[in-house]
C-alpha atoms as a PDB file:
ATOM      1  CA  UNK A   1      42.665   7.591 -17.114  1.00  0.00           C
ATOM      2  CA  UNK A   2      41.608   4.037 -15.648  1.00  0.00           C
ATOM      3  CA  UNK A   3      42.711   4.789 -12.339  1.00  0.00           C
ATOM      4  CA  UNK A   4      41.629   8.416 -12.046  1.00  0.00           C
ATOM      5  CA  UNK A   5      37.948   7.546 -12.617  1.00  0.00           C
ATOM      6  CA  UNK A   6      38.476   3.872 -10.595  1.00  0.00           C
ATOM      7  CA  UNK A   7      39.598   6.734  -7.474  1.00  0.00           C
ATOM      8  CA  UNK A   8      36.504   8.821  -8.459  1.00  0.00           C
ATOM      9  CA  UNK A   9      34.483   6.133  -8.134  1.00  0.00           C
ATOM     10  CA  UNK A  10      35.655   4.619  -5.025  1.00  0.00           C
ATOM     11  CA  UNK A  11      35.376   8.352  -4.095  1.00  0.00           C
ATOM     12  CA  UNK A  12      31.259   8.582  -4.835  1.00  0.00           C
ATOM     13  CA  UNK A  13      30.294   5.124  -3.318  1.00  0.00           C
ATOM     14  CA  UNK A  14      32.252   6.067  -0.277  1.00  0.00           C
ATOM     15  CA  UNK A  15      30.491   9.429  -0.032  1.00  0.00           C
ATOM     16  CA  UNK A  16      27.619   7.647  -0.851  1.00  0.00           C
ATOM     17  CA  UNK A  17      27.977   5.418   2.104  1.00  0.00           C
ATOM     18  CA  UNK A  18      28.310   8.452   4.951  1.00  0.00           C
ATOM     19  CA  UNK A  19      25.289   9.987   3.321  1.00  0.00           C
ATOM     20  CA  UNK A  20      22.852   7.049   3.767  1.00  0.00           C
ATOM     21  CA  UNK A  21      21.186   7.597   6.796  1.00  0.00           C
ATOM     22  CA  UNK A  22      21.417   4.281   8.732  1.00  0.00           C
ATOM     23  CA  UNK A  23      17.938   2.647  10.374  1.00  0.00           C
ATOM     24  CA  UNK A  24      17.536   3.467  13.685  1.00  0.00           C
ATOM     25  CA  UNK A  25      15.293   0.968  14.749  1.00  0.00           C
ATOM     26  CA  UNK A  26      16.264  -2.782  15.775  1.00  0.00           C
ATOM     27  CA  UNK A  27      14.793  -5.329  13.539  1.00  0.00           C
ATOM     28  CA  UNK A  28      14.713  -9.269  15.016  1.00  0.00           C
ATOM     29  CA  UNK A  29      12.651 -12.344  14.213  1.00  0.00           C
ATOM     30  CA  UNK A  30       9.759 -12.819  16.904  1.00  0.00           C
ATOM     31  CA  UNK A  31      10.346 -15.064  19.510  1.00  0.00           C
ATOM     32  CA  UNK A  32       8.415 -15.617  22.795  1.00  0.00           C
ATOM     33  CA  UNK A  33      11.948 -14.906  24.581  1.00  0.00           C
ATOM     34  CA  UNK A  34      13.382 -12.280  22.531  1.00  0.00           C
ATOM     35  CA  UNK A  35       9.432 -10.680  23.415  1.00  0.00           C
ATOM     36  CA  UNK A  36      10.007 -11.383  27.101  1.00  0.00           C
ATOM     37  CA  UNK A  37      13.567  -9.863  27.480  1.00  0.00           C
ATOM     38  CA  UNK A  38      12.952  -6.712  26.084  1.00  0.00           C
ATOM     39  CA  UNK A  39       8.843  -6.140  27.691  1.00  0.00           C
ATOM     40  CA  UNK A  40      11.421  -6.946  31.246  1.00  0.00           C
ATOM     41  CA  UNK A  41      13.849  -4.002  30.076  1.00  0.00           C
ATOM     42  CA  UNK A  42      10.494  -1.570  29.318  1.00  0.00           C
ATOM     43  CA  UNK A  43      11.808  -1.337  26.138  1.00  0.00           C
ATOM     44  CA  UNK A  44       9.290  -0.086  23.364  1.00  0.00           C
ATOM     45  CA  UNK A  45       8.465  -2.674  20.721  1.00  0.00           C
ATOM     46  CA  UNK A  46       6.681  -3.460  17.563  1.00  0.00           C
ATOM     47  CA  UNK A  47       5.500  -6.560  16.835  1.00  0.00           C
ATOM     48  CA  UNK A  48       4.755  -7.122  13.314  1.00  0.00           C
ATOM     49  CA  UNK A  49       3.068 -10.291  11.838  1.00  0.00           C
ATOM     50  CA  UNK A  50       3.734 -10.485   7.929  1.00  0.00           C
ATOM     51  CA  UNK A  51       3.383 -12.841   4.973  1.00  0.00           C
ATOM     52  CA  UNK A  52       5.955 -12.879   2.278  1.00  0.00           C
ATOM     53  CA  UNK A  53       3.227 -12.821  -0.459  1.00  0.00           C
ATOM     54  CA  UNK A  54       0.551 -10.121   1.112  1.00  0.00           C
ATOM     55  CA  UNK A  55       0.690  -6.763  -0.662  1.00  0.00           C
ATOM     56  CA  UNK A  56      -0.645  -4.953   3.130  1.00  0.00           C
ATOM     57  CA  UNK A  57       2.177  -6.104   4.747  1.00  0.00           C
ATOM     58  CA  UNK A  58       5.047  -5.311   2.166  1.00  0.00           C
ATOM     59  CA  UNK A  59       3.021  -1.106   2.266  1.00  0.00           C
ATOM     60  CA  UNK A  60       3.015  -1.323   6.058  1.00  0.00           C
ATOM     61  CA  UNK A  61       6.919  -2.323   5.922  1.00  0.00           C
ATOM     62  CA  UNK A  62       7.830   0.523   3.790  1.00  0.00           C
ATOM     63  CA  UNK A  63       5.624   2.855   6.022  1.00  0.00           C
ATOM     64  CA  UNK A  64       7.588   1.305   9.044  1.00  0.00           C
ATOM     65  CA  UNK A  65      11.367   1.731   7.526  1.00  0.00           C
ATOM     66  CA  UNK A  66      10.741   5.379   6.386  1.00  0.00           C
ATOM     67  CA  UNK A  67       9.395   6.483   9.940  1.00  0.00           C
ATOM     68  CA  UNK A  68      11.606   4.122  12.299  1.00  0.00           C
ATOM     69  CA  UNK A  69      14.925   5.628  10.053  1.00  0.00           C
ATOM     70  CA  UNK A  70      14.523   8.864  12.511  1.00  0.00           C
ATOM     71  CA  UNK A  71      16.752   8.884  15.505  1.00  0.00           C
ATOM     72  CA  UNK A  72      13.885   9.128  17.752  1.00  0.00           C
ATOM     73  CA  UNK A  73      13.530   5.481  16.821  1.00  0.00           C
ATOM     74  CA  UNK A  74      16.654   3.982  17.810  1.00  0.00           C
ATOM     75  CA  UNK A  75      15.126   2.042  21.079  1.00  0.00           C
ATOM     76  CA  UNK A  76      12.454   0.583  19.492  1.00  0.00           C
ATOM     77  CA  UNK A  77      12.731  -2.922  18.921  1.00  0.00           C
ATOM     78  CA  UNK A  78      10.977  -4.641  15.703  1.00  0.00           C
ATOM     79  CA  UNK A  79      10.132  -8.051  16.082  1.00  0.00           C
ATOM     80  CA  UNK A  80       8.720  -9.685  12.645  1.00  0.00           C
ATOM     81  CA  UNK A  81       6.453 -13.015  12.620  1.00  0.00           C
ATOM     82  CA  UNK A  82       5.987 -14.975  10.042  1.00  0.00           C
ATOM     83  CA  UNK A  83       2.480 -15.673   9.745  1.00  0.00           C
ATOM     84  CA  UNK A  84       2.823 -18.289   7.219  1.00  0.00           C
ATOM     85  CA  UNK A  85       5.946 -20.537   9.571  1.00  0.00           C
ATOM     86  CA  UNK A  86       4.928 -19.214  12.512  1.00  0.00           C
ATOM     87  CA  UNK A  87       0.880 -19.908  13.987  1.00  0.00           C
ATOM     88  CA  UNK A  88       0.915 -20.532  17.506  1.00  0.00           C
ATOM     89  CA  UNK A  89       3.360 -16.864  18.267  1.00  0.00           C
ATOM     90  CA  UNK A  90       0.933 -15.117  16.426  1.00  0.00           C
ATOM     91  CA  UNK A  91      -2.512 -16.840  17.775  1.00  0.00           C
ATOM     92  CA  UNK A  92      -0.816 -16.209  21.337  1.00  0.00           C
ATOM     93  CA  UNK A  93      -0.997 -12.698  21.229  1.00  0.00           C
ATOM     94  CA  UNK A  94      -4.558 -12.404  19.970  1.00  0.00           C
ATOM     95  CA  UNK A  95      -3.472 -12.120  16.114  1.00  0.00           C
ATOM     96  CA  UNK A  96      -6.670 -13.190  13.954  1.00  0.00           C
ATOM     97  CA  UNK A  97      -4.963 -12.277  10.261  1.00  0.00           C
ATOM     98  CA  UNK A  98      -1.713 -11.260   8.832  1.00  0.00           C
ATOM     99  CA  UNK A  99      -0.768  -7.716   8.594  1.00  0.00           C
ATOM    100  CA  UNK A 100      -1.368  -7.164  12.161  1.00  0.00           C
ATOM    101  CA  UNK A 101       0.605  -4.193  14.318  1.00  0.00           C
ATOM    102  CA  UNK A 102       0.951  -4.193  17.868  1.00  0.00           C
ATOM    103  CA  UNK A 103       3.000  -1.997  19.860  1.00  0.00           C
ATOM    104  CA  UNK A 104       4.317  -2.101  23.566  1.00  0.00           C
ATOM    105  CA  UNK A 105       5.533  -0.364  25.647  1.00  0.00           C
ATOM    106  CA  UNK A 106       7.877  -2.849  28.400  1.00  0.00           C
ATOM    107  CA  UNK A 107       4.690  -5.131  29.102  1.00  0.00           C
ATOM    108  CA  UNK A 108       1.739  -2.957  28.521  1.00  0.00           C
ATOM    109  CA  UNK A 109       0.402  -3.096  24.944  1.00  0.00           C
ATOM    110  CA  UNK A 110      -0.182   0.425  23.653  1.00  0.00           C
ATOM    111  CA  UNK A 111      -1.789  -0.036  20.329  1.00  0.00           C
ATOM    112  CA  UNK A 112      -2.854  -2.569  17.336  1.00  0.00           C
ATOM    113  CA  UNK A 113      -3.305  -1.530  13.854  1.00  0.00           C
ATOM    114  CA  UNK A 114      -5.009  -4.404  11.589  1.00  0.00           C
ATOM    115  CA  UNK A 115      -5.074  -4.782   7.964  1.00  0.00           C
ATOM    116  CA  UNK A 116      -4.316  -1.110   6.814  1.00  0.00           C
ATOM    117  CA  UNK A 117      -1.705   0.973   5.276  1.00  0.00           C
ATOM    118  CA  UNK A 118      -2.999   4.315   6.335  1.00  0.00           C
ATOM    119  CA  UNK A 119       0.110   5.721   7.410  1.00  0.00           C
ATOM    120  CA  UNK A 120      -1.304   8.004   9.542  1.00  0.00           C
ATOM    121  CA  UNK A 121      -2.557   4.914  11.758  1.00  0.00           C
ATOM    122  CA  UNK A 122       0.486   3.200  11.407  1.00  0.00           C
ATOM    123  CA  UNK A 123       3.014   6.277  12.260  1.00  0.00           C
ATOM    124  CA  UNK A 124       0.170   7.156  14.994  1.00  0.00           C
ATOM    125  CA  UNK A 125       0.623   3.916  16.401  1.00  0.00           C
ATOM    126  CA  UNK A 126       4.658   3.935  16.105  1.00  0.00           C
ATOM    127  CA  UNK A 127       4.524   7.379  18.357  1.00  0.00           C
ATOM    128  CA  UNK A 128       2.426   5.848  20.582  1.00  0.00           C
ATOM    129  CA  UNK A 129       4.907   3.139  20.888  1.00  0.00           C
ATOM    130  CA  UNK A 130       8.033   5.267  21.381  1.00  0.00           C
ATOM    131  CA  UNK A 131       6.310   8.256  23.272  1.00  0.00           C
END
């Protein structure tokens, strides 16, 4: 009996695991280069600047995984700054607070959505990005 549930088990997780829909999007840390490399491929990106402890930022991160899952997604490059660890990348591109959007596409900056988690501005702005 141990073994026929163990195998039913194994069985569930593993159809578990091809029924997950896998994120489409890229996700990096922010760096200056890593910013560079892909604005010099035309790729589209959003930036994201975040703090760990600000409850904007952890509504505009769900509102970003649920959209960027779609396969339309799957060139856009996230890069994530820490606004607490991470100052001068953040004052460089014009940032004033945390919870700050920007999207690009290769070098030429599409969009900025600041302190909201109207997900109609944030989704509006991840089309933007992509389209």
């Amino acid at each position: 009996m141990f073994r026929s549930f163990t195998a039913f088990a194994l069985t569930a997780v593993a159809a578990v695991s091809f029924a997950a829909p896998a994120a489409a999007a890229e996700r990096q840390p922010f760096t200056a280069a890593a910013l560079a490399a892909a604005q010099a491929k035309g790729r589209p990106i959003l930036v994201e600047v975040k703090a760990w402890w600000c409850p904007v930022c952890a509504s505009q991160g769900r509102t970003i995984k649920a959209t960027t899952a779609a396969p339309q997604y799957n060139s856009l490059l996230i890069l994530s700054i820490n606004y607490d660890t991470q100052k001068a990348e953040w004052k460089a591109l014009g940032v004033t607070k945390q919870s700050t959007l920007i999207g690009y596409k290769g070098k030429q900056e599409v969009g900025r959505v600041i302190y909201t988690t109207d997900k109609v501005a944030i989704n509006g702005l991840l089309a933007k990005t992509i389209g």
